[in-house]
PDB file of N, CA and C in Angstrom:
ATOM      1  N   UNK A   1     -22.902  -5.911  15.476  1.00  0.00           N
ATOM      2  CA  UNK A   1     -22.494  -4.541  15.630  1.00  0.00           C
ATOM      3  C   UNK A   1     -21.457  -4.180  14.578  1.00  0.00           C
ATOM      4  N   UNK A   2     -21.986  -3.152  13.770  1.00  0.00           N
ATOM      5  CA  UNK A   2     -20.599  -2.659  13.095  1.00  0.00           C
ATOM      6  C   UNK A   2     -19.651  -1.687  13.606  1.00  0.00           C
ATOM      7  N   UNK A   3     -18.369  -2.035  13.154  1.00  0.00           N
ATOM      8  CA  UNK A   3     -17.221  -1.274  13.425  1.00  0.00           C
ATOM      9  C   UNK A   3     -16.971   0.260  12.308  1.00  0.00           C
ATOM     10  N   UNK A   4     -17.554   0.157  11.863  1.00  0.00           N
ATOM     11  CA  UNK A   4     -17.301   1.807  10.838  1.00  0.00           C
ATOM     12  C   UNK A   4     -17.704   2.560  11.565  1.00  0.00           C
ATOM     13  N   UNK A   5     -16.930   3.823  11.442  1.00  0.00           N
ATOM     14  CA  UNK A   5     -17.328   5.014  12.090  1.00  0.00           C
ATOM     15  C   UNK A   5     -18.686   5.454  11.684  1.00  0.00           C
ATOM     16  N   UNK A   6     -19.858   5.805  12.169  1.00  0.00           N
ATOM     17  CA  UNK A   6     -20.606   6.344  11.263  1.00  0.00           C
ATOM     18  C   UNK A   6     -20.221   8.347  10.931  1.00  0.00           C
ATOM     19  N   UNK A   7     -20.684   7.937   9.817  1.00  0.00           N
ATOM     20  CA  UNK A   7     -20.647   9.770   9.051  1.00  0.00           C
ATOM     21  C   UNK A   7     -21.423  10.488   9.548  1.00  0.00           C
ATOM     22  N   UNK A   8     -20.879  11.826   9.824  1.00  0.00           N
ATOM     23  CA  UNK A   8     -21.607  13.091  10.754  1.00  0.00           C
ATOM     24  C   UNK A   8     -21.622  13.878   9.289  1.00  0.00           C
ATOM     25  N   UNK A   9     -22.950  14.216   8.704  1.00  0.00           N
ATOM     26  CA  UNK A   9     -23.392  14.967   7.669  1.00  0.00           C
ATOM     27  C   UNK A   9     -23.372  16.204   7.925  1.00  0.00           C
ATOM     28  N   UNK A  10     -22.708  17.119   7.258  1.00  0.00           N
ATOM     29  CA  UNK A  10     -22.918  18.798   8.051  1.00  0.00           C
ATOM     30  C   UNK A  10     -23.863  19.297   7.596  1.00  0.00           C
ATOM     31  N   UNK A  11     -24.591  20.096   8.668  1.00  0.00           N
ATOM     32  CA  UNK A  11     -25.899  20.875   8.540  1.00  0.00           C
ATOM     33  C   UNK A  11     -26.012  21.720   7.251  1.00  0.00           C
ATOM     34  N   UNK A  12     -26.758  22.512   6.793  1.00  0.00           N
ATOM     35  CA  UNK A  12     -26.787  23.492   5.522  1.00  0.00           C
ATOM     36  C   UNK A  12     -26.377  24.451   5.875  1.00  0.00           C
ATOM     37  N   UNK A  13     -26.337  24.963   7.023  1.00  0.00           N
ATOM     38  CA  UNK A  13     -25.547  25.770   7.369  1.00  0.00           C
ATOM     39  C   UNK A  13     -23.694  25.908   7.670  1.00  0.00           C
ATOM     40  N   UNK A  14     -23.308  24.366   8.065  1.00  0.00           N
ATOM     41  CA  UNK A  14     -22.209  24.122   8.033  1.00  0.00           C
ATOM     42  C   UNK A  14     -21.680  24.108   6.621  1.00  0.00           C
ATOM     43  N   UNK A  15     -22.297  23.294   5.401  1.00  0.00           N
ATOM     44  CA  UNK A  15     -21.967  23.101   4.692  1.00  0.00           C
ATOM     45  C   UNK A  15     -21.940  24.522   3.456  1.00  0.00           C
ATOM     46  N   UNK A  16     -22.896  25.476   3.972  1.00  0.00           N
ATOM     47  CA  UNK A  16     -22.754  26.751   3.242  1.00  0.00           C
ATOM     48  C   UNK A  16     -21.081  27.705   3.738  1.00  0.00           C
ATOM     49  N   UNK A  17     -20.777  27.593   5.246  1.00  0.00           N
ATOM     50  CA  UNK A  17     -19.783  27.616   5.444  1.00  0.00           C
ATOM     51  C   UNK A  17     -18.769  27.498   4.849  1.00  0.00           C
ATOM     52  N   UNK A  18     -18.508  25.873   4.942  1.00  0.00           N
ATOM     53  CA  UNK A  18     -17.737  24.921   4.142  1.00  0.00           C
ATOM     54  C   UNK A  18     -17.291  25.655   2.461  1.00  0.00           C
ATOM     55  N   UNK A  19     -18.205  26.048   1.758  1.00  0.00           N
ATOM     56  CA  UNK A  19     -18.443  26.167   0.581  1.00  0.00           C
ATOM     57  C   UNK A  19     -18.203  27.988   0.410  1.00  0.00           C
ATOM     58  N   UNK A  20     -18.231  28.991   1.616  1.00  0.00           N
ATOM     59  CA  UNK A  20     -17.852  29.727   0.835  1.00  0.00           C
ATOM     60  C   UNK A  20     -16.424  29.817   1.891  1.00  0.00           C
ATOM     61  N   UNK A  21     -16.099  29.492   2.019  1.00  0.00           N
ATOM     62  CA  UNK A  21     -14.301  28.991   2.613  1.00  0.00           C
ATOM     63  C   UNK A  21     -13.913  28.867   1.556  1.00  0.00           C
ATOM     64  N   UNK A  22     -14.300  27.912   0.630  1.00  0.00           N
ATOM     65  CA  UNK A  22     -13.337  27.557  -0.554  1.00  0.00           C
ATOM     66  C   UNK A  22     -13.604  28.725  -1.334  1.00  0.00           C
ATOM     67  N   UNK A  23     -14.866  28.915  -1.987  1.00  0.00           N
ATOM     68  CA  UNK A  23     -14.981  30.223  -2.609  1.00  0.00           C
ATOM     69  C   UNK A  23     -13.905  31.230  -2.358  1.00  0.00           C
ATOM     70  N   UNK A  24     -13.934  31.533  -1.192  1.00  0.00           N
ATOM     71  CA  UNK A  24     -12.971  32.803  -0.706  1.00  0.00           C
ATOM     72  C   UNK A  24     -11.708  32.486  -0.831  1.00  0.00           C
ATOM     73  N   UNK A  25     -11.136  31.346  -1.243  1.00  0.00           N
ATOM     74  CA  UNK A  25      -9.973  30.656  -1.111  1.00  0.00           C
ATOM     75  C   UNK A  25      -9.181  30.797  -2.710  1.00  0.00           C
ATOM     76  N   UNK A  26      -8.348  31.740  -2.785  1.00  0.00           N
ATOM     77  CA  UNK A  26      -7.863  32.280  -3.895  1.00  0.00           C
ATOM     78  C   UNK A  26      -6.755  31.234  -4.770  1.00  0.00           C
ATOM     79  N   UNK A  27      -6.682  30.179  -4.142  1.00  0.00           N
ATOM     80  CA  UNK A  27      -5.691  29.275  -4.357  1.00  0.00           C
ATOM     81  C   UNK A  27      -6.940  27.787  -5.094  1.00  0.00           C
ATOM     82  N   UNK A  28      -7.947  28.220  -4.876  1.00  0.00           N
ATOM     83  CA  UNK A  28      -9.504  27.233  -5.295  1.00  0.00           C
ATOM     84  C   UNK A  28      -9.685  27.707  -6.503  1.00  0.00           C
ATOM     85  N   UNK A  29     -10.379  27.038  -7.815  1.00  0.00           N
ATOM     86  CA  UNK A  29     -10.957  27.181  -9.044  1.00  0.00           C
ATOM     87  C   UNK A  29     -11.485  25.408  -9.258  1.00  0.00           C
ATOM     88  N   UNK A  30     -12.844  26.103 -10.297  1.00  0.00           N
ATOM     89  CA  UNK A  30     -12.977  24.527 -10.289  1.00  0.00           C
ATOM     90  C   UNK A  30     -12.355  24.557 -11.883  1.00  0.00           C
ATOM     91  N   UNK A  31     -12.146  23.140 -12.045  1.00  0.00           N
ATOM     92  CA  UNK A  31     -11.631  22.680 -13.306  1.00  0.00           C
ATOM     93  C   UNK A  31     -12.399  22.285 -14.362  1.00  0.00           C
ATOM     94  N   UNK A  32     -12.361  23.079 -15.428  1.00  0.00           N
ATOM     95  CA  UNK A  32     -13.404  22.956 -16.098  1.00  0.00           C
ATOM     96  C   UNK A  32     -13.647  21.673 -16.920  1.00  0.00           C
ATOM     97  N   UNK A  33     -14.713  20.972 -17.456  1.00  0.00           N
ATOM     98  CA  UNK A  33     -14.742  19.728 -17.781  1.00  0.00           C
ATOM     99  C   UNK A  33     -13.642  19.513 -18.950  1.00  0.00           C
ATOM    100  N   UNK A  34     -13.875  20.125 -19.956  1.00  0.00           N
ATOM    101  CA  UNK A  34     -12.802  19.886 -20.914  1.00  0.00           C
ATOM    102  C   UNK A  34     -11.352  19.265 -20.375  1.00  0.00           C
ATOM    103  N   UNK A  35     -11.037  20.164 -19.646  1.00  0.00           N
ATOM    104  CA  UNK A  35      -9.406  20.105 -18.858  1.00  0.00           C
ATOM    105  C   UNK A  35      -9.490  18.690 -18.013  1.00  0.00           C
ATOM    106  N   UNK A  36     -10.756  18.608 -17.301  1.00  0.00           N
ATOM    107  CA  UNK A  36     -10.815  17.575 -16.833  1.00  0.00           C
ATOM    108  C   UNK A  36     -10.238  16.289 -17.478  1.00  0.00           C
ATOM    109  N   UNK A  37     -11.114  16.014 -18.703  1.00  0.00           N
ATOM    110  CA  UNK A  37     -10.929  14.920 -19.560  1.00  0.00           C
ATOM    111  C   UNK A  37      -9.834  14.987 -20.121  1.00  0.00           C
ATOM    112  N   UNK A  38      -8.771  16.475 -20.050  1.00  0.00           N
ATOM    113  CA  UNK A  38      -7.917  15.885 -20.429  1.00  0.00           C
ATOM    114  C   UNK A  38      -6.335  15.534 -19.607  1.00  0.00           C
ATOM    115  N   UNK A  39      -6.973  15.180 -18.392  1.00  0.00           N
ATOM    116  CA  UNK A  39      -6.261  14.697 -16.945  1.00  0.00           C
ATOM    117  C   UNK A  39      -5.165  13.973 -17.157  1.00  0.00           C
ATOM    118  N   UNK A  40      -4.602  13.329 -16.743  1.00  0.00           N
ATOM    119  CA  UNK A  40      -3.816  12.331 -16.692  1.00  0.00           C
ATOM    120  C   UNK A  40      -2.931  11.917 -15.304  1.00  0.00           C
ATOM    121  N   UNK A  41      -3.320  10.632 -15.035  1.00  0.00           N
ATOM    122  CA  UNK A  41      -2.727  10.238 -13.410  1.00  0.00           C
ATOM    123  C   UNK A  41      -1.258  10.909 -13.759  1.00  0.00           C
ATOM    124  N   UNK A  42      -0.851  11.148 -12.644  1.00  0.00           N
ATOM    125  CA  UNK A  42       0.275  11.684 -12.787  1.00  0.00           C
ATOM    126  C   UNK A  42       1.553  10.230 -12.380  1.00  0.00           C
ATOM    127  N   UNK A  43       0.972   9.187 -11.700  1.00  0.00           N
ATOM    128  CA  UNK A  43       1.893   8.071 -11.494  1.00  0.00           C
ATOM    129  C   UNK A  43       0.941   6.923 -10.770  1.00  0.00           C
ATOM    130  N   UNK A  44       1.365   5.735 -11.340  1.00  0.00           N
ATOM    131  CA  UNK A  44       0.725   4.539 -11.135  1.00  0.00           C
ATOM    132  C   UNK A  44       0.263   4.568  -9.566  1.00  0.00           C
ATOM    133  N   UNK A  45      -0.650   3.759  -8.952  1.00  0.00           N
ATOM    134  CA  UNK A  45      -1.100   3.621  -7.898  1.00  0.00           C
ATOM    135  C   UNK A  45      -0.207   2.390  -7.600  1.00  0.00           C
ATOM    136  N   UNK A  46       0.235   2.355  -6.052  1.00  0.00           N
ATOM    137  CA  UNK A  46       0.946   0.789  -5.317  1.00  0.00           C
ATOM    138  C   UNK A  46       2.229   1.138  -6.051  1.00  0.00           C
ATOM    139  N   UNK A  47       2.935  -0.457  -5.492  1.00  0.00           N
ATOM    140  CA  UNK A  47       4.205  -0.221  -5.483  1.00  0.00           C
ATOM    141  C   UNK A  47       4.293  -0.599  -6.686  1.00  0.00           C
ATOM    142  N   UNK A  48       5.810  -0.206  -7.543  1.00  0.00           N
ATOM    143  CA  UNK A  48       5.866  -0.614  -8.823  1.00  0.00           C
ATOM    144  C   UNK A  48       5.985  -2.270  -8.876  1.00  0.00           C
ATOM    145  N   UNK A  49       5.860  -2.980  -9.881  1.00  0.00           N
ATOM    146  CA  UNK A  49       5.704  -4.063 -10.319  1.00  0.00           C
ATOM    147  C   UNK A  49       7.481  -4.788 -10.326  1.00  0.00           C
ATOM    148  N   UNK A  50       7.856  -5.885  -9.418  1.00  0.00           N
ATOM    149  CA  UNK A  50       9.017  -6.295  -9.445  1.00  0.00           C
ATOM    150  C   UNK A  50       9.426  -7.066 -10.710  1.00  0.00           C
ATOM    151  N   UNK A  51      10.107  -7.013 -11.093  1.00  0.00           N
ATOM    152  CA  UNK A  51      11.155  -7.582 -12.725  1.00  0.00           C
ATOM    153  C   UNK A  51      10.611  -9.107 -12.546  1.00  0.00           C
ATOM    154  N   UNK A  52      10.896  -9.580 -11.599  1.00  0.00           N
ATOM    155  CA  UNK A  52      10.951 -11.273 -10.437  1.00  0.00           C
ATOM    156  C   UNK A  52       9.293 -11.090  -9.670  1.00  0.00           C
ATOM    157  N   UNK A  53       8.280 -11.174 -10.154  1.00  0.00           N
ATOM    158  CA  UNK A  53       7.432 -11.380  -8.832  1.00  0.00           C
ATOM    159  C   UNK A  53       8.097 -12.505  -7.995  1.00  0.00           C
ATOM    160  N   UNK A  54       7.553 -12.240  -6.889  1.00  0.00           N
ATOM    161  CA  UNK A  54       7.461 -13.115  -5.930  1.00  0.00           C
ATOM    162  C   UNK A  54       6.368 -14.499  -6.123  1.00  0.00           C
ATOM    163  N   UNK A  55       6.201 -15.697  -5.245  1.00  0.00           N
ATOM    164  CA  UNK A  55       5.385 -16.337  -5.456  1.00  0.00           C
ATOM    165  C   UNK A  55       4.430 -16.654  -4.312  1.00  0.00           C
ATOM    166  N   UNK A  56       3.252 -16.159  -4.137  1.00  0.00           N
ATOM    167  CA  UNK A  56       2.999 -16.709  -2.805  1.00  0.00           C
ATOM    168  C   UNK A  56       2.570 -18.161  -2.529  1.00  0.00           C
ATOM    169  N   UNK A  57       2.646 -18.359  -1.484  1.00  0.00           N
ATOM    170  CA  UNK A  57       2.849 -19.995  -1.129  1.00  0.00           C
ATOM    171  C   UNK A  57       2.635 -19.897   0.621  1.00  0.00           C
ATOM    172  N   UNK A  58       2.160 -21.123   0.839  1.00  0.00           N
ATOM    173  CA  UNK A  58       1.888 -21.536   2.098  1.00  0.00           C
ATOM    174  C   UNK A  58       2.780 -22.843   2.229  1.00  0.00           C
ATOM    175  N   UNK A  59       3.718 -22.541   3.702  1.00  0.00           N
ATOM    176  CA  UNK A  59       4.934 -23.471   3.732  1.00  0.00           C
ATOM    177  C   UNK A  59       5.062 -23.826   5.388  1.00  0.00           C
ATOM    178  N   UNK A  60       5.103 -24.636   5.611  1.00  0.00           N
ATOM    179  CA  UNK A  60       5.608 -25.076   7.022  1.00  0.00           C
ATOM    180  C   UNK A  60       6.942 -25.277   7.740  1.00  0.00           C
ATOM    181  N   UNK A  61       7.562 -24.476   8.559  1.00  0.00           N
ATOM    182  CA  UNK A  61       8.885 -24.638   8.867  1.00  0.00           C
ATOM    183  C   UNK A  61       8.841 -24.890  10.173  1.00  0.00           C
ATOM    184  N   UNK A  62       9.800 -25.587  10.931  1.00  0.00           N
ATOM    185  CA  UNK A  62       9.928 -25.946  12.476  1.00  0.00           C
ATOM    186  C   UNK A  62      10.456 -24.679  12.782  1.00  0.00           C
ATOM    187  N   UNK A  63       9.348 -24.275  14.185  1.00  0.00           N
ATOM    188  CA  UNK A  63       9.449 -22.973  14.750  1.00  0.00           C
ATOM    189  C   UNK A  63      10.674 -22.517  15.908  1.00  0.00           C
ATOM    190  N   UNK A  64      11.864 -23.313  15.893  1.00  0.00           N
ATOM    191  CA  UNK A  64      12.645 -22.793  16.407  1.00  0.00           C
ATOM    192  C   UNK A  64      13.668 -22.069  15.291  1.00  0.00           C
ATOM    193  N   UNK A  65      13.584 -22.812  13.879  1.00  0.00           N
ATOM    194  CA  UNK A  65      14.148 -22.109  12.545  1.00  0.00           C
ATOM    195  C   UNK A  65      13.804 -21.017  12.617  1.00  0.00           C
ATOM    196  N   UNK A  66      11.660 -20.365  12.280  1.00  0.00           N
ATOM    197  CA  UNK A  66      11.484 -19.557  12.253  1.00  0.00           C
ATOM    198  C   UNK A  66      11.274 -18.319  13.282  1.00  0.00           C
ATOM    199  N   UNK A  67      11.900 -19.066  14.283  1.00  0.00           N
ATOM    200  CA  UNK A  67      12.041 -17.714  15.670  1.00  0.00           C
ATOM    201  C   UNK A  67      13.492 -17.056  15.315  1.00  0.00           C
ATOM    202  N   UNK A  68      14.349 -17.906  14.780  1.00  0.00           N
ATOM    203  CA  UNK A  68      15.713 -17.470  14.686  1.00  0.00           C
ATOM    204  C   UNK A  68      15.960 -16.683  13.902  1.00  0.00           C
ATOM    205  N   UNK A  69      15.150 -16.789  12.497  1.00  0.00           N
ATOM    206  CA  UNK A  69      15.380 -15.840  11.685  1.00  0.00           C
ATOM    207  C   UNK A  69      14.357 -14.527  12.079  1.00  0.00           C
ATOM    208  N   UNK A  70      13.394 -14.657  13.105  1.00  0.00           N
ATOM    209  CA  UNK A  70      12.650 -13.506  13.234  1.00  0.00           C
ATOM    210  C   UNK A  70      12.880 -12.817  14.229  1.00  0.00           C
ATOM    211  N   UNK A  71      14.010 -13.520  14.897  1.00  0.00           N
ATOM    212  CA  UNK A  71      15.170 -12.999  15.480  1.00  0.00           C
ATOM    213  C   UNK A  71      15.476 -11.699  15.390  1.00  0.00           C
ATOM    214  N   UNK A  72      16.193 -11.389  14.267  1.00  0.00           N
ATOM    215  CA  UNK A  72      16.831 -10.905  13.293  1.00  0.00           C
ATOM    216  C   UNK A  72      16.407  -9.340  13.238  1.00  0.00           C
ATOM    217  N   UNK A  73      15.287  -9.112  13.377  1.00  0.00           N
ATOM    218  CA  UNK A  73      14.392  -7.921  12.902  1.00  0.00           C
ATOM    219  C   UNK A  73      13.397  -8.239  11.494  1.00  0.00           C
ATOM    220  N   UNK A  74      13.042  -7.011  11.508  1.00  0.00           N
ATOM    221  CA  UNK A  74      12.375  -6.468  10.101  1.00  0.00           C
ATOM    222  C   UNK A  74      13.688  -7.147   8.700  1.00  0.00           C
ATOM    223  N   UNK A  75      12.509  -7.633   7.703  1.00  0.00           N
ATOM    224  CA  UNK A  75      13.449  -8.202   6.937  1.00  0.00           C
ATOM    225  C   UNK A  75      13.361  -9.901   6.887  1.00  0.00           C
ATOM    226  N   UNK A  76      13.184 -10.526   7.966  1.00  0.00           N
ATOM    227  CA  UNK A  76      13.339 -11.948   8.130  1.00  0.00           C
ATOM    228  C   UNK A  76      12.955 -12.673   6.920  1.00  0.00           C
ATOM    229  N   UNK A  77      11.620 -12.315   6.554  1.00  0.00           N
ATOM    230  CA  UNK A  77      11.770 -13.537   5.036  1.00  0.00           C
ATOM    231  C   UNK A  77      12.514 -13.171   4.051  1.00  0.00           C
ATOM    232  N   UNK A  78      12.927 -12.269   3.716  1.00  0.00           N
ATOM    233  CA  UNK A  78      14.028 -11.679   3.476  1.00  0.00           C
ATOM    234  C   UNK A  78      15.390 -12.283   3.024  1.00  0.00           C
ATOM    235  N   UNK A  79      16.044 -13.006   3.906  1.00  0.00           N
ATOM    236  CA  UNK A  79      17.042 -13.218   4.383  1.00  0.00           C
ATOM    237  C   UNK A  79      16.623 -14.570   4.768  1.00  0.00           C
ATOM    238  N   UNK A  80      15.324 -15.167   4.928  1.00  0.00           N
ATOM    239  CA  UNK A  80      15.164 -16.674   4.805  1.00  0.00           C
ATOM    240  C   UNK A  80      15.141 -16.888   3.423  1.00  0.00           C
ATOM    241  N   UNK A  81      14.646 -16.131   2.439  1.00  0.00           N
ATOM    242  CA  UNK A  81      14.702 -16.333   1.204  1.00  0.00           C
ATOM    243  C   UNK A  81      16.002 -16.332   0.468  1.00  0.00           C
ATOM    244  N   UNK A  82      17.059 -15.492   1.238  1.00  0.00           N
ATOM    245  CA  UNK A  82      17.813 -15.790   0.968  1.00  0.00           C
ATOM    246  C   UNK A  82      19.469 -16.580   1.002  1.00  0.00           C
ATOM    247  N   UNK A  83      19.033 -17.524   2.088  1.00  0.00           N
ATOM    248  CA  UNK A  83      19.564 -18.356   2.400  1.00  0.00           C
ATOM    249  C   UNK A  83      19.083 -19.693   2.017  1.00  0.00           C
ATOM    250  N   UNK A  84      17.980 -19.870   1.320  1.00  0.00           N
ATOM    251  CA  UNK A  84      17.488 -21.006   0.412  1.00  0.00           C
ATOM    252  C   UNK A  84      17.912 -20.639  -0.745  1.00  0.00           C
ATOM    253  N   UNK A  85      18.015 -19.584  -1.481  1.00  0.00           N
ATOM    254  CA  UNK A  85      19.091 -19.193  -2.426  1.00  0.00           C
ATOM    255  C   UNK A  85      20.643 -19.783  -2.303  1.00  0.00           C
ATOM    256  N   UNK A  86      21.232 -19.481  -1.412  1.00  0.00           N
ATOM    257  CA  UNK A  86      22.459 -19.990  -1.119  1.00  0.00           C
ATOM    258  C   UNK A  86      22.558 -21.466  -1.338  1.00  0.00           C
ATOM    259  N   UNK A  87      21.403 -21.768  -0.396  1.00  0.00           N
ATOM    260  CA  UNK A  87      21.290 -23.416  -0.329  1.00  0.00           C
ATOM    261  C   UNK A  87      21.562 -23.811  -1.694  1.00  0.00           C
ATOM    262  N   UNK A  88      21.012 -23.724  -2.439  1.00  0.00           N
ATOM    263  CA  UNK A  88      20.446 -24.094  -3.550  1.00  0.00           C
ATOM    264  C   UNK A  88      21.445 -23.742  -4.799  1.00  0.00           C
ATOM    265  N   UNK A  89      22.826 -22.919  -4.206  1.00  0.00           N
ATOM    266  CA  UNK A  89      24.208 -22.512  -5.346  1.00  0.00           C
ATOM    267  C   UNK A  89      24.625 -23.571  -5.027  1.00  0.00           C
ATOM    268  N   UNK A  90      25.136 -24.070  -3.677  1.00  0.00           N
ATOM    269  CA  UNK A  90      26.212 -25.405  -3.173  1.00  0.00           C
ATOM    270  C   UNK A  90      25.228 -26.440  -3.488  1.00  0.00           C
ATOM    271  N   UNK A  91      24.332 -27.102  -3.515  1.00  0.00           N
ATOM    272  CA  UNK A  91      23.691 -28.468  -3.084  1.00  0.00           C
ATOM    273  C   UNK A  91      22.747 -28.761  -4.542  1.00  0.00           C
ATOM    274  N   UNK A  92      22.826 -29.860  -5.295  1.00  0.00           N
ATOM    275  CA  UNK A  92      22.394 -29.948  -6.185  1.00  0.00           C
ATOM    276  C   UNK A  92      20.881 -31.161  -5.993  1.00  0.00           C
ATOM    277  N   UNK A  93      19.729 -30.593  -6.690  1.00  0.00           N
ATOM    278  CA  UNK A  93      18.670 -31.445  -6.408  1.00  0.00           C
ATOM    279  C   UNK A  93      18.477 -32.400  -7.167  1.00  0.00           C
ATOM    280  N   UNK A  94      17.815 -33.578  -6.094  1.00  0.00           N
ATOM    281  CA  UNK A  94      17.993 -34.571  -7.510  1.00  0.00           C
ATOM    282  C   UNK A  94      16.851 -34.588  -8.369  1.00  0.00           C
TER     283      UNK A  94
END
């Protein structure tokens, strides 16, 4: 069974509707191709790109650690990340 909604197609009559709505709609023009092509996104899609990506990784921690920090709220890796930061100013690896 699929989960997608299925699409309700509007009749020719709905869709003549549809179509002179916009017509009548003084704030509507179509854009002519020229102008088209000469478009331009107005701003990147998603979030911007961090200076630092992140790294993803799959890690195992004992789950009374990670209840404590999820404790915490919104934010938790967060603030686990950055307390392995800390770790890692005081304690030198060998």
């Amino acid at each position: 069974m699929s989960n997608k909604p299925k699409i309700i197609m509007p009749t020719d009559e709905e869709d003549a509707a549809i179509n002179r709505g916009i017509a009548a709609d003084p704030d509507t023009y179509e854009v002519p191709g020229e102008d088209f092509k000469k478009m331009k996104r107005l701003g990147a899609r998603g979030r911007p790109r961090a200076e630092t990506p992140k790294v993803q990784l799959t890690v195992r921690y004992d789950a009374d650690i990670v209840d404590k920090f999820k404790a915490t709220g919104d934010g938790w890796q967060t603030r686990m990340n950055d307390a392995l930061r800390d770790w890692l100013q005081t304690h030198r690896l060998a």
